[in-house]
Protein backbone atom coordinates (compact mmCIF):
# COMPACT_ATOMS: atom_id res chain seq x y z
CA UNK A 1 -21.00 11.32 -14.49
CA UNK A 2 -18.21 13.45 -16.78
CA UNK A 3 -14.84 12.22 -16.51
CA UNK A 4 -13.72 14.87 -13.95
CA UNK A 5 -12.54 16.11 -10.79
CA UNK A 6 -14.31 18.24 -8.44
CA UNK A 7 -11.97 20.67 -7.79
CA UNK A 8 -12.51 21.80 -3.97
CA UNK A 9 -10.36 24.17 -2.40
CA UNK A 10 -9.36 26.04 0.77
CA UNK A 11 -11.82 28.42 0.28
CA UNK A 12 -14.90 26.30 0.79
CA UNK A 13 -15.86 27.42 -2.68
CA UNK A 14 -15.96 24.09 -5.52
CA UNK A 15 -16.86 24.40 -9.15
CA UNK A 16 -16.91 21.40 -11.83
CA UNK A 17 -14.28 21.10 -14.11
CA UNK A 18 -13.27 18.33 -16.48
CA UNK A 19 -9.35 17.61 -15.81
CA UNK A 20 -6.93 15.39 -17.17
CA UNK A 21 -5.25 12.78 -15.38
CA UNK A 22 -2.23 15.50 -15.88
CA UNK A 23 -4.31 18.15 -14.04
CA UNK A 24 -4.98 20.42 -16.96
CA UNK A 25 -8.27 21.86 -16.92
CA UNK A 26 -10.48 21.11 -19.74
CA UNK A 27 -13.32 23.24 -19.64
CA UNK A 28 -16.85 23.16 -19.19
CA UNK A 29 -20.23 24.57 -21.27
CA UNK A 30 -22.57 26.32 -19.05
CA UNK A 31 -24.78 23.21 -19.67
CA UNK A 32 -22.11 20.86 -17.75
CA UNK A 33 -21.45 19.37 -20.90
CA UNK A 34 -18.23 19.07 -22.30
CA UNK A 35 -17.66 22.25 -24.69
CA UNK A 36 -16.30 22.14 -28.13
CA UNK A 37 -12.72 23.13 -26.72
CA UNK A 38 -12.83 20.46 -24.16
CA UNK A 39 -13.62 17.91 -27.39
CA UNK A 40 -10.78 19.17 -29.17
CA UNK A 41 -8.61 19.03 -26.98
CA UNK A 42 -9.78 15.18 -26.18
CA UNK A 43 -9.78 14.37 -29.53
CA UNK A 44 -5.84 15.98 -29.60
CA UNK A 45 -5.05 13.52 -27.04
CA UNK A 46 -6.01 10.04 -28.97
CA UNK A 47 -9.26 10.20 -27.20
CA UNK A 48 -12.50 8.90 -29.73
CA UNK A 49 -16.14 9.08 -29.28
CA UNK A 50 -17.44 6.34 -26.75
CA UNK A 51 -20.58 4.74 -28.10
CA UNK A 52 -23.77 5.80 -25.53
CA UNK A 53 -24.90 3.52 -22.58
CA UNK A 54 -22.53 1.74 -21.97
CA UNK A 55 -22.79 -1.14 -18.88
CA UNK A 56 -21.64 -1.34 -16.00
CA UNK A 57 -18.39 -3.63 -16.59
CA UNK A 58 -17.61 -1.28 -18.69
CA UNK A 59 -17.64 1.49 -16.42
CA UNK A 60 -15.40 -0.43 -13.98
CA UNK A 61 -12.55 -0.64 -16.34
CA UNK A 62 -13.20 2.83 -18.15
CA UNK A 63 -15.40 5.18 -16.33
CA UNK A 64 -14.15 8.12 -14.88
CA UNK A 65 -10.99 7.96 -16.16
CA UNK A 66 -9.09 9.08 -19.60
CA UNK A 67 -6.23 8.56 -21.26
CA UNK A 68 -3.21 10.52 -20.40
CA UNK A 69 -3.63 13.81 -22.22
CA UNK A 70 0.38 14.41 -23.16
CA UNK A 71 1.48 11.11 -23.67
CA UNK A 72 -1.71 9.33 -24.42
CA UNK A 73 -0.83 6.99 -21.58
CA UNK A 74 -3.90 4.30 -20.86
CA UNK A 75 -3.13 4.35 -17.36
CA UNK A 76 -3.64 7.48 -14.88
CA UNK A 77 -0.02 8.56 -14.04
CA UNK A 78 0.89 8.27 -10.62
CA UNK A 79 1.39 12.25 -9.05
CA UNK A 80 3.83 11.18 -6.42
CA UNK A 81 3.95 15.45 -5.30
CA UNK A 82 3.52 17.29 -2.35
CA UNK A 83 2.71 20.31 -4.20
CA UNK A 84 1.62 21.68 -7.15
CA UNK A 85 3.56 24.80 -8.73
CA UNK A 86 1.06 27.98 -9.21
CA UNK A 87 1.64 30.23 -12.67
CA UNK A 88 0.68 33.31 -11.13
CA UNK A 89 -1.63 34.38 -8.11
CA UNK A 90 -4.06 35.21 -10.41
CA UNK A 91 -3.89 31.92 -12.26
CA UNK A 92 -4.23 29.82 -8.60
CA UNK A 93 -6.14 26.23 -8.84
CA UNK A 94 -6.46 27.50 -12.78
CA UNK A 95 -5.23 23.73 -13.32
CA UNK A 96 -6.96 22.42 -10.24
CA UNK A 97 -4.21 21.26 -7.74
CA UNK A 98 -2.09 23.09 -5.46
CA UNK A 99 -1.50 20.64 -2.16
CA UNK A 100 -2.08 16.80 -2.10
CA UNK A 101 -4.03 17.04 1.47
CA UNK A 102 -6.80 18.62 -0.52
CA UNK A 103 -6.40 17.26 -4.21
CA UNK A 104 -4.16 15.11 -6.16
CA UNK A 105 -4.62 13.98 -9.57
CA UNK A 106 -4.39 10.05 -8.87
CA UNK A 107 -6.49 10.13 -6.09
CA UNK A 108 -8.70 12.75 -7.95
CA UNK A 109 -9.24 10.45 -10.81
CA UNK A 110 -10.21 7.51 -8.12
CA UNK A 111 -12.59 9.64 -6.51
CA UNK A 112 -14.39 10.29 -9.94
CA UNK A 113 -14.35 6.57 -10.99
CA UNK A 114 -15.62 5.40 -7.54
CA UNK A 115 -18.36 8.07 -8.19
CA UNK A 116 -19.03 7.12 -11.35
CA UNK A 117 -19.70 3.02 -10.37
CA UNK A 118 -22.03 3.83 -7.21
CA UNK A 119 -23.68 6.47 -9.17
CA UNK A 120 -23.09 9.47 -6.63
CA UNK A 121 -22.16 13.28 -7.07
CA UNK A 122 -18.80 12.58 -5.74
CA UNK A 123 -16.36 10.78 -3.56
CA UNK A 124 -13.96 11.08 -0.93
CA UNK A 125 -11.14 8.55 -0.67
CA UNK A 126 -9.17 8.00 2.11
CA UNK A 127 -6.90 5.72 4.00
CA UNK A 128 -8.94 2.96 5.37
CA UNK A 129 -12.27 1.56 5.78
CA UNK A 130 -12.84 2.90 9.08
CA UNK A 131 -11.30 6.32 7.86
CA UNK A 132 -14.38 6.61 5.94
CA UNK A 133 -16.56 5.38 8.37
CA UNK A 134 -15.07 7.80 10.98
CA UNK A 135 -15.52 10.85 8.40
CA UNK A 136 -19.25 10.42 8.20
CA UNK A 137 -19.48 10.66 11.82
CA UNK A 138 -17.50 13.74 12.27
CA UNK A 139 -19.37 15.23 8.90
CA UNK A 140 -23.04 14.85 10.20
CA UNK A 141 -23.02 14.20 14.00
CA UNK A 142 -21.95 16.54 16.74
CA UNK A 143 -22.13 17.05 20.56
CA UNK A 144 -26.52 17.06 21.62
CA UNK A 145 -27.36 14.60 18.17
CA UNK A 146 -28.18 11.14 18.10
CA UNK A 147 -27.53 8.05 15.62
CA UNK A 148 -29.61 5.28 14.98
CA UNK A 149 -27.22 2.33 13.80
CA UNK A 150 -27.04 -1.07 13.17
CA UNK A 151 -26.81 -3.54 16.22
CA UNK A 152 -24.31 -5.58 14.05
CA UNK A 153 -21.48 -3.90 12.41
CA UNK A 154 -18.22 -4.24 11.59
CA UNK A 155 -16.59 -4.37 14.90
CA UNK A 156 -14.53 -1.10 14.22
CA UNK A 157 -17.85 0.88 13.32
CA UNK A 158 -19.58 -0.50 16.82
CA UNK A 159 -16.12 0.44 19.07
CA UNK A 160 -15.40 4.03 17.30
CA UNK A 161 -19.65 4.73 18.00
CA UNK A 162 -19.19 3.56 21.70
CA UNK A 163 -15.25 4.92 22.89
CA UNK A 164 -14.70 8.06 20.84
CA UNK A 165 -18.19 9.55 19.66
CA UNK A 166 -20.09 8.37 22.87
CA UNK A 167 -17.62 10.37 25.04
CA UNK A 168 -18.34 13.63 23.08
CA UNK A 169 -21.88 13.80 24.30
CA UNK A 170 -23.71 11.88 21.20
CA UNK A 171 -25.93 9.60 21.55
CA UNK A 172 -26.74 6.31 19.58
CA UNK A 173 -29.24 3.83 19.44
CA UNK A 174 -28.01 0.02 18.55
CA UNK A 175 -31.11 -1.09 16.80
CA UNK A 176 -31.80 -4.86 14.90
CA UNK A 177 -32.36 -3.03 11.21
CA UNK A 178 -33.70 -6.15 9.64
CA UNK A 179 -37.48 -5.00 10.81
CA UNK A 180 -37.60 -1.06 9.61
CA UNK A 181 -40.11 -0.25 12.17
CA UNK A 182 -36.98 -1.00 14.67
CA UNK A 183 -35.30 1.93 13.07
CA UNK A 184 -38.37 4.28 12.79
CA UNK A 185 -39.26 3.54 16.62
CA UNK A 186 -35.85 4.79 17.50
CA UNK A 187 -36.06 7.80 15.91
CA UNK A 188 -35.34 10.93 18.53
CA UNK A 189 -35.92 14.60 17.88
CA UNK A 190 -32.47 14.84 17.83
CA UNK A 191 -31.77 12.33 15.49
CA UNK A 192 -29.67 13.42 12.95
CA UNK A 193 -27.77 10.19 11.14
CA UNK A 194 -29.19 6.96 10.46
CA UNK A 195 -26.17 4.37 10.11
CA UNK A 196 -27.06 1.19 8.34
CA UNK A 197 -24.76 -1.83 7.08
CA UNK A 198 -26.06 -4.42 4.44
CA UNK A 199 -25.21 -7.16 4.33
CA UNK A 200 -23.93 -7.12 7.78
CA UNK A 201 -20.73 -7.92 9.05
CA UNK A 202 -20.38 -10.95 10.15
CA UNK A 203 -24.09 -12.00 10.22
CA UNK A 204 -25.17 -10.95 7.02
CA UNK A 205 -28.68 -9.58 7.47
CA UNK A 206 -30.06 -7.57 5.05
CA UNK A 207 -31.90 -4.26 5.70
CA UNK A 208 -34.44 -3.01 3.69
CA UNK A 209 -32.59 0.66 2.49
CA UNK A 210 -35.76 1.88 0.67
CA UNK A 211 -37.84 1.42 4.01
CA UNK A 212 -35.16 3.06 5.59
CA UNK A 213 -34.48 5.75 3.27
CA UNK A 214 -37.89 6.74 3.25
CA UNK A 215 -38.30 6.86 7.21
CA UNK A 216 -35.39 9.25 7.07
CA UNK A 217 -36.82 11.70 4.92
CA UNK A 218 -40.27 11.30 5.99
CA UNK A 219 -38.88 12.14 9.66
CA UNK A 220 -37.14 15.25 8.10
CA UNK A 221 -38.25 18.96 7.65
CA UNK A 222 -36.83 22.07 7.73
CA UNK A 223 -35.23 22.19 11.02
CA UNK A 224 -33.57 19.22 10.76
CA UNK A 225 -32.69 16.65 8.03
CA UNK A 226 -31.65 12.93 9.15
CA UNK A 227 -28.87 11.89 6.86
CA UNK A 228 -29.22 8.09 5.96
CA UNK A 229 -25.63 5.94 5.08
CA UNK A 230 -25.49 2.35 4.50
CA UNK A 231 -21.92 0.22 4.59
CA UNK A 232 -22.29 -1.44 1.47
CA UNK A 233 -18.90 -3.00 1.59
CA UNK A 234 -19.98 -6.63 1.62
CA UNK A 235 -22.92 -6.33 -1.07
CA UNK A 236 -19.85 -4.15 -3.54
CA UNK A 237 -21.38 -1.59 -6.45
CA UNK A 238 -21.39 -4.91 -8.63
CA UNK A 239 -24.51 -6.21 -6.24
CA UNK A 240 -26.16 -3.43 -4.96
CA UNK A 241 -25.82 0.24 -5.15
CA UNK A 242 -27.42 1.90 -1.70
CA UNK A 243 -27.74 5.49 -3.43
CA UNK A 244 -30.14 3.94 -6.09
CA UNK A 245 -32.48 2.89 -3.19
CA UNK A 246 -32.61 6.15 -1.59
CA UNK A 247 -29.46 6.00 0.34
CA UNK A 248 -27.66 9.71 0.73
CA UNK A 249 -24.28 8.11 1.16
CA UNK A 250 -22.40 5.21 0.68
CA UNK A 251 -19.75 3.86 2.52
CA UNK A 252 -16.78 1.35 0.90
CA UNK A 253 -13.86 -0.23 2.44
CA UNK A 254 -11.74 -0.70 -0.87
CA UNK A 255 -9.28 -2.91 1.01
CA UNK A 256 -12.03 -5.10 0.40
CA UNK A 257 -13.55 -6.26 -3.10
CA UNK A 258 -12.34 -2.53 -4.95
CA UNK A 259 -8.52 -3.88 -4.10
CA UNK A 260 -9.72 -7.41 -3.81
CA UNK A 261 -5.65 -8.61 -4.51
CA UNK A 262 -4.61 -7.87 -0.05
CA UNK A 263 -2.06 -5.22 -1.49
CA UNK A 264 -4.16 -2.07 -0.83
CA UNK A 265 -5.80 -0.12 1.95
CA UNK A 266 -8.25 2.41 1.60
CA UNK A 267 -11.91 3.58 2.41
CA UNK A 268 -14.45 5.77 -0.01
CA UNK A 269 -17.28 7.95 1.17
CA UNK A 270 -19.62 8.61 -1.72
CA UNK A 271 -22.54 11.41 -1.78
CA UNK A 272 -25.62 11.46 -3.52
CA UNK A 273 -25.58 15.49 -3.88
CA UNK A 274 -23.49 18.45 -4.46
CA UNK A 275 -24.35 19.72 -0.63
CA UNK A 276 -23.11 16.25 0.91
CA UNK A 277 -20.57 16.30 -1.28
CA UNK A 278 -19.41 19.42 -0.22
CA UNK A 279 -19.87 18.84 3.21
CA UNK A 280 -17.56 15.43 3.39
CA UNK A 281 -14.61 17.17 1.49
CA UNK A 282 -14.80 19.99 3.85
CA UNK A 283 -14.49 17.53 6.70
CA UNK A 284 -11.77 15.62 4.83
CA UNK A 285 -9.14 18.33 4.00
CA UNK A 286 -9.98 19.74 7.71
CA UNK A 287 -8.49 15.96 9.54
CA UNK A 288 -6.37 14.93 6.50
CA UNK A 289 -7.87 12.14 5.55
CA UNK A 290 -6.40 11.04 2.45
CA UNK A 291 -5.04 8.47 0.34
CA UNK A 292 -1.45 8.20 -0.81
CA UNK A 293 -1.41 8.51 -4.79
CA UNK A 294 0.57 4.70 -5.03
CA UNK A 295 -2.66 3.12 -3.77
CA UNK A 296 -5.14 4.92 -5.29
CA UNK A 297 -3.09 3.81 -8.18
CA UNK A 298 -2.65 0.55 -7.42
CA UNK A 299 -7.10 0.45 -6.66
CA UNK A 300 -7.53 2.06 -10.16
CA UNK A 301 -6.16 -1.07 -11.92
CA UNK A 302 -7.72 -3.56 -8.99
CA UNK A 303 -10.86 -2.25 -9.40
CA UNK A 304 -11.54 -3.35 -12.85
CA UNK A 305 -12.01 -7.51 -12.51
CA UNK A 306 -14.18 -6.54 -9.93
CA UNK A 307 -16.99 -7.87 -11.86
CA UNK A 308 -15.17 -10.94 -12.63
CA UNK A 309 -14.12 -11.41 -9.06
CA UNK A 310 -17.53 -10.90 -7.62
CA UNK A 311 -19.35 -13.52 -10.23
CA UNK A 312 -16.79 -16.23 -9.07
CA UNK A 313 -16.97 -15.60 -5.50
CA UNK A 314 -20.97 -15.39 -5.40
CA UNK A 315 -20.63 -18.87 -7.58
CA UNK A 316 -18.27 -20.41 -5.48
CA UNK A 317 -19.63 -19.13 -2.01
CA UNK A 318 -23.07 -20.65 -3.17
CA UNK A 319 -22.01 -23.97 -3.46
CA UNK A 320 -19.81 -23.88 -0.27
CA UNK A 321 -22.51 -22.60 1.61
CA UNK A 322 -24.91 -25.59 0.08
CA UNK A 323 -22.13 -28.65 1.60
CA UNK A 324 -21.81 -26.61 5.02
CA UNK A 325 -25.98 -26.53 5.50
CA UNK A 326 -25.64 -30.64 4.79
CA UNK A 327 -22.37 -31.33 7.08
CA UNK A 328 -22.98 -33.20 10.60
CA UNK A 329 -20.81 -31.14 12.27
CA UNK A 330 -21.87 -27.72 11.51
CA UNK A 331 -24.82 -26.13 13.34
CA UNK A 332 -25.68 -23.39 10.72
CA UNK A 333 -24.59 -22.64 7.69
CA UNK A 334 -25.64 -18.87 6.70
CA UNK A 335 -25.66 -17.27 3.48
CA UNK A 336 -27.85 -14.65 1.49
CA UNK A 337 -28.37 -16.70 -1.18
CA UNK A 338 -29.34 -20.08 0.39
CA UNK A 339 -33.54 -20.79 1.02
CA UNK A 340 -33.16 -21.01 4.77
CA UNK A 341 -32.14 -17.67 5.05
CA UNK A 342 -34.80 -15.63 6.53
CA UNK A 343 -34.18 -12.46 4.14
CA UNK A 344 -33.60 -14.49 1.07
CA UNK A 345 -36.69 -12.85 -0.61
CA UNK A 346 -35.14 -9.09 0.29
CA UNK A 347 -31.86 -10.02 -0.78
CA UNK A 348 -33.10 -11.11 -4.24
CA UNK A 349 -35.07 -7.95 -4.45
CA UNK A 350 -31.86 -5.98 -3.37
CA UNK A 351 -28.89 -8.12 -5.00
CA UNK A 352 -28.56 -7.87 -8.74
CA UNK A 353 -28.68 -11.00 -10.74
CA UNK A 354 -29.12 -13.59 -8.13
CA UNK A 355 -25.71 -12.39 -6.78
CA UNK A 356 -24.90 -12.92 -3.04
CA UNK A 357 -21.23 -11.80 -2.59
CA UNK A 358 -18.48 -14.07 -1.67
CA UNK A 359 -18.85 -14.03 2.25
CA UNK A 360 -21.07 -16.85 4.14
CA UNK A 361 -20.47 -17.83 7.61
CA UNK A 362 -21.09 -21.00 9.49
CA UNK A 363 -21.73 -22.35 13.69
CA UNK A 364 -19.23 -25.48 14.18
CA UNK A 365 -20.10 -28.25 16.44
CA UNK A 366 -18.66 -28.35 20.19
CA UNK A 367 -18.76 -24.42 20.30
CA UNK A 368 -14.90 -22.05 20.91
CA UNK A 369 -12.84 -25.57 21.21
CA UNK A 370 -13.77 -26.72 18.05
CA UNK A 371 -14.03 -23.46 16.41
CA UNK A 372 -10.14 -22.86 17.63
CA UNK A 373 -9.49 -26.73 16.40
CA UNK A 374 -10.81 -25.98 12.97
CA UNK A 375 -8.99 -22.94 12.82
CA UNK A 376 -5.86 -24.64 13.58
CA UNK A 377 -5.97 -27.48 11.48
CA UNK A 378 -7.47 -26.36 7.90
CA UNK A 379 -5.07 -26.69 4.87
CA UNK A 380 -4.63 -24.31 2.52
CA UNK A 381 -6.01 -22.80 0.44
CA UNK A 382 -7.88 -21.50 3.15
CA UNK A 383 -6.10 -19.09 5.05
CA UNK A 384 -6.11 -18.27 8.36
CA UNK A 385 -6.17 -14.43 8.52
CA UNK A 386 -8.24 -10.81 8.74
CA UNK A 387 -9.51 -9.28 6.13
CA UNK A 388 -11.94 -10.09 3.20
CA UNK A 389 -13.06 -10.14 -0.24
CA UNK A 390 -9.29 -10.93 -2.09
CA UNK A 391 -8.66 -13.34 -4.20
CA UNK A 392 -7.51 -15.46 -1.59
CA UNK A 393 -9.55 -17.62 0.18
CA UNK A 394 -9.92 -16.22 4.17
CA UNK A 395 -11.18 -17.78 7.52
CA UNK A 396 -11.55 -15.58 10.63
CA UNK A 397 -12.99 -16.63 13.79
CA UNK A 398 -14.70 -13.53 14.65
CA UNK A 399 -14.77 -13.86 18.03
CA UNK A 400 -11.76 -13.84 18.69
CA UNK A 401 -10.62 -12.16 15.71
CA UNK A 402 -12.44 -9.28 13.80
CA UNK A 403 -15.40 -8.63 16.65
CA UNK A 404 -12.58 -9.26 19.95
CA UNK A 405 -13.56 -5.88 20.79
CA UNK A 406 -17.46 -6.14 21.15
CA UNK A 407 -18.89 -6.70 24.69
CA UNK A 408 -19.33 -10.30 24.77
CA UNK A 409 -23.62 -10.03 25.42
CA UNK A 410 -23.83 -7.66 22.74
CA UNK A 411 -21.54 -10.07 19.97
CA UNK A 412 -24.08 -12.85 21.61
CA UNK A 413 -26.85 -11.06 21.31
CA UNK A 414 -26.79 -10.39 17.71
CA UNK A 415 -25.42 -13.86 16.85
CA UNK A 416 -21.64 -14.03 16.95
CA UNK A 417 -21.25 -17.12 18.94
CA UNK A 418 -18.18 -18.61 20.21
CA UNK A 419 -17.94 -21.16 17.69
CA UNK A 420 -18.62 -18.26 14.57
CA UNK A 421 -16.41 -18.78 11.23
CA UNK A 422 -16.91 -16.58 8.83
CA UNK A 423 -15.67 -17.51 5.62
CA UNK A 424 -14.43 -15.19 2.22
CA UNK A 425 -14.73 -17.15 -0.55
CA UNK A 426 -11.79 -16.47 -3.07
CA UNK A 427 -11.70 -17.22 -6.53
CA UNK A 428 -9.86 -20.90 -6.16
CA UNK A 429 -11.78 -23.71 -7.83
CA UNK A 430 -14.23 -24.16 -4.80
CA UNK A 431 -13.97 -28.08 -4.90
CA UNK A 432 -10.51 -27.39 -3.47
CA UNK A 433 -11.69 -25.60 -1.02
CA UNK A 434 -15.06 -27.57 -0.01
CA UNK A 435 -11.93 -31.19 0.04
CA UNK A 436 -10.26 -29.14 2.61
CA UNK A 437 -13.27 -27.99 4.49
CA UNK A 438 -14.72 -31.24 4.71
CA UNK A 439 -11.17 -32.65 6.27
CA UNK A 440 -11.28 -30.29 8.67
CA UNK A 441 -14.65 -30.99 9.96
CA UNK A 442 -14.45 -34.17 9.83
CA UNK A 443 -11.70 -34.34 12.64
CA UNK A 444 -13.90 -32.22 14.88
């Protein structure tokens, strides 16, 4: 990916163009390279030749972005404007921005990095988690067409499916997705969008997205195509990337492990093509869907110990996971990475360098009562809260927490028992937080 901005405006009609973080337009060669202007310019601006393949921690601190090309600022400025001031008509979007609901240079540059690390086309980013979630549903799914999704999702995917979209005459199919052939049998003629979420939240099972990406476009032609998205927020980029296994979008919540610090909210929708692309920036200047400049900000800095974050929290999540399996009074302990989970060979295949993520999840002993007592009693630094993937160390009892809203057979049916704690492991020493664990338990 270049470090740029897709400039998209209210015409319906985008073009590539490399921009500064100041929103002056660079230029591009008819190749999509960056021309010998463009390199002048750069090199005006303090900016020297990277070296070539560069990894991926790299990327998360550098890609998509560049220094600030009149002050030579590292960091992307924060465009705190409403509006952008036009030289002439003629001259209109010549430097790319005219109104923040469609562009804005902070958010622009986000959109480009967040590209850049789940190798897509481009990005949308937006307010929230679900905002992102909800914009793929309004992008690809109308009134007649029918979703097969994951029977376990993050609660907010499973209620928007079920009390706004189901209303408006679509159709979905809850499906287990940890056995393709579930999702191929489901398959209608009028399927359109195939929604899947790995690893799921809360149970974390893992589905297979090259099966799945490969039933999609084997059940396409030319009257229809089936669109196939995977929620990749637990696995992050740093794990997995769904687009590199034939996924056409991804979907992030970057309150999650992108902000991983609990001072941001935001979602990303990432495409895999210039057509999707297209299509999901359309659909995001239509509703407004956007993300105040501060945060995407605040994300751009965030976003770069994500590497460092995830390593720790895979680490320490392993070894929590390891005591909770050998504790009396838990049922089950759950978690990617142990060898009693059934998927473990999948997630290997799927998970880059033995890498799990940071959330496991656990059955207590004596069911709600004890689930409630443990919830109650557990020192810090566990915390007793929403939310996931920070620094800080969270417990939720999903039940009656993050998944209060899902029927209570269909939270049961796809394991969220009463007695579920799901656990996000922060980067605290984790023999801190296996002492308090352990104290907790032990009262049961």
């Amino acid at each position: 990916m270049l470090s740029s901005s897709l400039v998209w405006n209210n015409t319906s009609k985008s073009v590539r163009r490399l921009v500064s973080s100041t929103g002056a337009v660079l230029g591009l060669s008819s190749s999509g390279n960056v021309s010998a202007g463009a390199a002048a310019i750069s090199a005006g601006a303090g900016q020297k030749e990277w070296i070539k393949d560069v990894s991926f921690d790299t990327d998360l601190v550098h890609g998509g972005v560049c220094p600030d090309e009149k002050t030579g600022g590292i960091l992307t400025p924060i465009h705190m404007s409403t509006t952008f001031v036009q030289e002439s008509v003629e001259k209109y979007l010549a430097k790319g921005y005219s109104y923040s609901r469609t562009n804005n240079p902070t958010v622009s540059m986000l959109e480009e990095k967040v590209a850049t690390i789940e190798n897509g086309y481009g990005s949308i980013c937006v307010g929230t988690g679900m905002s992102a979630t909800s914009s793929c549903l309004n992008a690809f799914l109308k009134t007649g067409d029918h979703c097969v999704i994951t029977d376990c999702s993050y609660g907010g995917t499973n209620r928007i499916c079920r009390e706004q979209f189901m209303p408006f005459g679509i159709e979905f199919s809850f499906v287990d997705f940890s056995n393709p052939e579930n999702v191929a049998a489901a398959i209608r003629p009028n399927t359109k969008l195939i929604f899947s979420e790995s690893p799921t939240n809360p149970t974390l099972n893992i589905a297979d997205l090259r099966a799945i990406s490969d039933i999609a476009q084997s059940h396409s032609n030319t009257d229809r195509t089936i669109v196939h998205v995977c929620d990749s927020t637990f696995a992050t980029p740093y794990i997995m990337k769904p687009l590199d296994y034939g996924c056409d979008l991804t979907i992030q919540s970057l309150t999650k492990y992108y902000d991983g610090h609990n001072i941001g909210v935001g979602g990303a929708l990432v495409a895999s093509t210039p057509e999707l692309y297209e299509r999901i920036k359309l659909v995001q200047n239509m509703q407004g869907n956007i993300m105040s400049p501060m945060t995407a900000y605040l994300i751009l800095q965030t976003m770069k110990t994500m590497g460092l974050r995830v390593e720790r929290q895979s680490s320490s999540a392993m070894k929590i996971a390891t005591f909770l399996e050998q504790h009396p009074n838990v049922e089950r302990s759950v978690y990617p990475g142990l060898d009693s989970h059934p998927q473990k060979a999948l997630a290997d295949k799927q998970h880059r360098n033995g890498m799990h993520g940071g959330m496991a999840y656990f059955d207590v002993v004596g069911g709600d009562k004890s689930a409630i007592k443990l919830m109650d009693s557990i020192k810090r630094p566990w915390t007793l809260c929403e939310n996931l993937g920070a620094t800080e160390s969270i417990i939720t009892a999903c039940a009656v927490m993050t998944h209060a809203n899902m029927l209570r057979e269909d939270r049961l049916k796809v394991g969220i028992t009463d007695g579920f704690i799901r656990i996000s492991v922060g980067i605290e020493d984790p023999d801190d937080l296996i002492r308090s664990l352990d104290e907790a338990l032990n009262q049961l």
